[in-house]
Protein backbone atom coordinates (compact mmCIF):
# COMPACT_ATOMS: atom_id res chain seq x y z
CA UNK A 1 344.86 91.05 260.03
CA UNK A 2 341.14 91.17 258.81
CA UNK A 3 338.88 89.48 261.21
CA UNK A 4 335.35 88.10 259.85
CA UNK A 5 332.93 89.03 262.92
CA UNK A 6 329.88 86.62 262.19
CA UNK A 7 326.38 88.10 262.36
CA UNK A 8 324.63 87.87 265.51
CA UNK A 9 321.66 86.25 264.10
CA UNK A 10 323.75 83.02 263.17
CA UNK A 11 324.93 82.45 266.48
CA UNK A 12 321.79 82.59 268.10
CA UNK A 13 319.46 80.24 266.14
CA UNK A 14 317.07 79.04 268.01
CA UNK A 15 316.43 81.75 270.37
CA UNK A 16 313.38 83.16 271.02
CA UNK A 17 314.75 86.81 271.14
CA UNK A 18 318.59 86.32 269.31
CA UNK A 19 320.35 88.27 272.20
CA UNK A 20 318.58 90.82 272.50
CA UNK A 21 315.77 90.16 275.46
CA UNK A 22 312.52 91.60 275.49
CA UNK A 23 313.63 94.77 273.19
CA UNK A 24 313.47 94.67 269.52
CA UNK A 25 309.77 93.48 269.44
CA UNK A 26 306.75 95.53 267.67
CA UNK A 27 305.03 96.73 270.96
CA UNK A 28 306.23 94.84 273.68
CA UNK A 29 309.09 97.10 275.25
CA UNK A 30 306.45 99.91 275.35
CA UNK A 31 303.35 97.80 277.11
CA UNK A 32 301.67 97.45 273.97
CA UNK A 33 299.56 99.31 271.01
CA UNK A 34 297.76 102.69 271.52
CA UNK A 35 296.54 103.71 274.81
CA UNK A 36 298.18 100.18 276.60
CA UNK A 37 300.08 100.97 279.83
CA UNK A 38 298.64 104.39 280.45
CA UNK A 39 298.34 103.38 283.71
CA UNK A 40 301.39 102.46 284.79
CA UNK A 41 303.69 105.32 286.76
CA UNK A 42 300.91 107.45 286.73
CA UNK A 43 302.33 110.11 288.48
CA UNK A 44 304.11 111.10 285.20
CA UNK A 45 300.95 110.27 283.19
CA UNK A 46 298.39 112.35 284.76
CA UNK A 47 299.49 116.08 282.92
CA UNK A 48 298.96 113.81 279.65
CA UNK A 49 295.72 112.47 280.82
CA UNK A 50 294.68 115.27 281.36
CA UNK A 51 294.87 117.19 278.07
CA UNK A 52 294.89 114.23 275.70
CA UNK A 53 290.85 112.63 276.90
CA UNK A 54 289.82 109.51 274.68
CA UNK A 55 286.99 107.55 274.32
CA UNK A 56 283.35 108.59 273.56
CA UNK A 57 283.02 112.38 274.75
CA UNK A 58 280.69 115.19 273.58
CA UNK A 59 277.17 114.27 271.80
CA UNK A 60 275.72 114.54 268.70
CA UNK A 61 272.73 116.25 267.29
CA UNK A 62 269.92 113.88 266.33
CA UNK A 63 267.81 114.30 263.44
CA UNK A 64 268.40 116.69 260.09
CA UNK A 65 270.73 119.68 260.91
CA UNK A 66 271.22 122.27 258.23
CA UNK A 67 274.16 124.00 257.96
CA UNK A 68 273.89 127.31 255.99
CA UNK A 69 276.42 129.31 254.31
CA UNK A 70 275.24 132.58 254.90
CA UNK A 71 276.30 136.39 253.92
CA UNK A 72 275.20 139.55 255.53
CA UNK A 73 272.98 142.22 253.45
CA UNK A 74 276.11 144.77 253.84
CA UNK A 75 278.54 142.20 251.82
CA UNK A 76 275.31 141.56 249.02
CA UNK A 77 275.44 145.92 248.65
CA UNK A 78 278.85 145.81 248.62
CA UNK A 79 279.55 143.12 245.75
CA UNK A 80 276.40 143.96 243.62
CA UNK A 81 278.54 146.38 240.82
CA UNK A 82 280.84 143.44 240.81
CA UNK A 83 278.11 140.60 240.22
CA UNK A 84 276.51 142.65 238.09
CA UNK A 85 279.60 143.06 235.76
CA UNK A 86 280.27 138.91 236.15
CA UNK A 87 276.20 139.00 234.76
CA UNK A 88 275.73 137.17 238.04
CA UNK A 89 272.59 139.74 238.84
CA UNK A 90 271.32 141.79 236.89
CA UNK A 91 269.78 145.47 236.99
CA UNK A 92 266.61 147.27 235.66
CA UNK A 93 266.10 151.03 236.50
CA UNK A 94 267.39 151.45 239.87
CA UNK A 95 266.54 147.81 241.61
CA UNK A 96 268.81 144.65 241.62
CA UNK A 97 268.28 141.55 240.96
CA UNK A 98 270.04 138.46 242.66
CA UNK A 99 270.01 135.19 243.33
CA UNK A 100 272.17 134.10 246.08
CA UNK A 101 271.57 130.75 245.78
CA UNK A 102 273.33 130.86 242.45
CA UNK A 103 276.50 132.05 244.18
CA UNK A 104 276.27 129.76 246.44
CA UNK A 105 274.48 131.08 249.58
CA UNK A 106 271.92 129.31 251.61
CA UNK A 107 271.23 132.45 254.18
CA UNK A 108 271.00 136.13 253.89
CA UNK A 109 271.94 137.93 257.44
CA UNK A 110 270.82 141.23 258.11
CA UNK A 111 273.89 142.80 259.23
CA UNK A 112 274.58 146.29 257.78
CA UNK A 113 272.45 148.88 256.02
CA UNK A 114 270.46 148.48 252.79
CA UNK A 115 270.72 151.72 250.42
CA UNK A 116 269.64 150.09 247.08
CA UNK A 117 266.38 148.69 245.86
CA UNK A 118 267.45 144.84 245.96
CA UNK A 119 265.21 141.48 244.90
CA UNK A 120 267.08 138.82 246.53
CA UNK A 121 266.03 135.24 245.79
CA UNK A 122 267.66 132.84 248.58
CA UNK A 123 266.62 129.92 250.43
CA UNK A 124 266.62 131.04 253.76
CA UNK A 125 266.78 134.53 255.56
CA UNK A 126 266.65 136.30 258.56
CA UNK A 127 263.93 138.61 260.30
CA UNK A 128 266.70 141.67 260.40
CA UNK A 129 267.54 140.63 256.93
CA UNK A 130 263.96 141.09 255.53
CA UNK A 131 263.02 143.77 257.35
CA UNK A 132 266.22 145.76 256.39
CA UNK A 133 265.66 145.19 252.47
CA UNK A 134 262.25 145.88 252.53
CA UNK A 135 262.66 149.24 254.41
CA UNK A 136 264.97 150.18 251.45
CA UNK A 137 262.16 149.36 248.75
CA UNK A 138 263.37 145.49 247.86
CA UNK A 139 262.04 142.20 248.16
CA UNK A 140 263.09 138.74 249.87
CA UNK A 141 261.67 136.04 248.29
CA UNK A 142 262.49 132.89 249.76
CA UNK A 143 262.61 129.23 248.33
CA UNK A 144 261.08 126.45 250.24
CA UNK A 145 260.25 123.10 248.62
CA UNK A 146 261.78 124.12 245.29
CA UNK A 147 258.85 126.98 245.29
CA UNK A 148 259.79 130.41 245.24
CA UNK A 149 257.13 131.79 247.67
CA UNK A 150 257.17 135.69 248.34
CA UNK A 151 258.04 137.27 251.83
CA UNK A 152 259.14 140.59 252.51
């Protein structure tokens, strides 16, 4: 014999919860939204506390900070046949010609040797950097203001 079970939620009309308590809400079996109830049974809460912080933490810098994207002076030897094959710098004689903000650089660090003659237009560079290509007969000129002053 088929029996018809009627649905729970047409016997209890009416009810604030339809048989089912305090379950079945959006945040109420759990203490509420977010961080709610982290306090309660804190003895099992305190490992999460611990390695989960919130709130305001840390600071900020004030004020304009750049951030560069830099390459060494090793990396510019290295990829000058290739740049120079893209027509990304060019070459006279023995000396180079690049401009690294072109490609995309902002800093030129002076890690690595210099063996070739290189004039390297970029906006900012170090003191290693400079000295390094100008020991090997180059030039750093560097662009401040939208003027390309010389330095090297």
């Amino acid at each position: 014999m088929v029996v018809n079970k009627r649905r729970k939620v047409s016997r209890m009309r009416g009810t604030r919860t339809h048989g089912w308590g305090r379950l079945h809400r959006n945040s109420g079996n759990r203490g509420g939204a977010g961080y709610a109830g982290t306090g309660k049974k804190a003895h099992v809460k305190k490992q999460w506390r611990w390695d989960n912080p919130f709130g305001k933490f840390g600071f900020k810098m004030q004020g304009v900070v750049t951030e560069h994207i830099a390459i060494n002076v090793e990396m510019v030897e290295h990829a000058l046949p290739g740049w120079v094959a893209d027509k990304k710098a060019s070459q006279s004689g023995q000396s180079f010609t690049v401009d690294l903000g072109a490609l995309g650089f902002t800093k030129l660090l002076g890690s690595g040797k210099v063996t070739r003659k290189i004039i390297i237009n970029v906006d900012a560079a170090s003191e290693g950097a400079m000295g390094k290509v100008k020991a090997a007969g180059g030039e750093v000129h560097l662009k401040r203001d939208g003027s390309a002053g010389s330095s090297a």
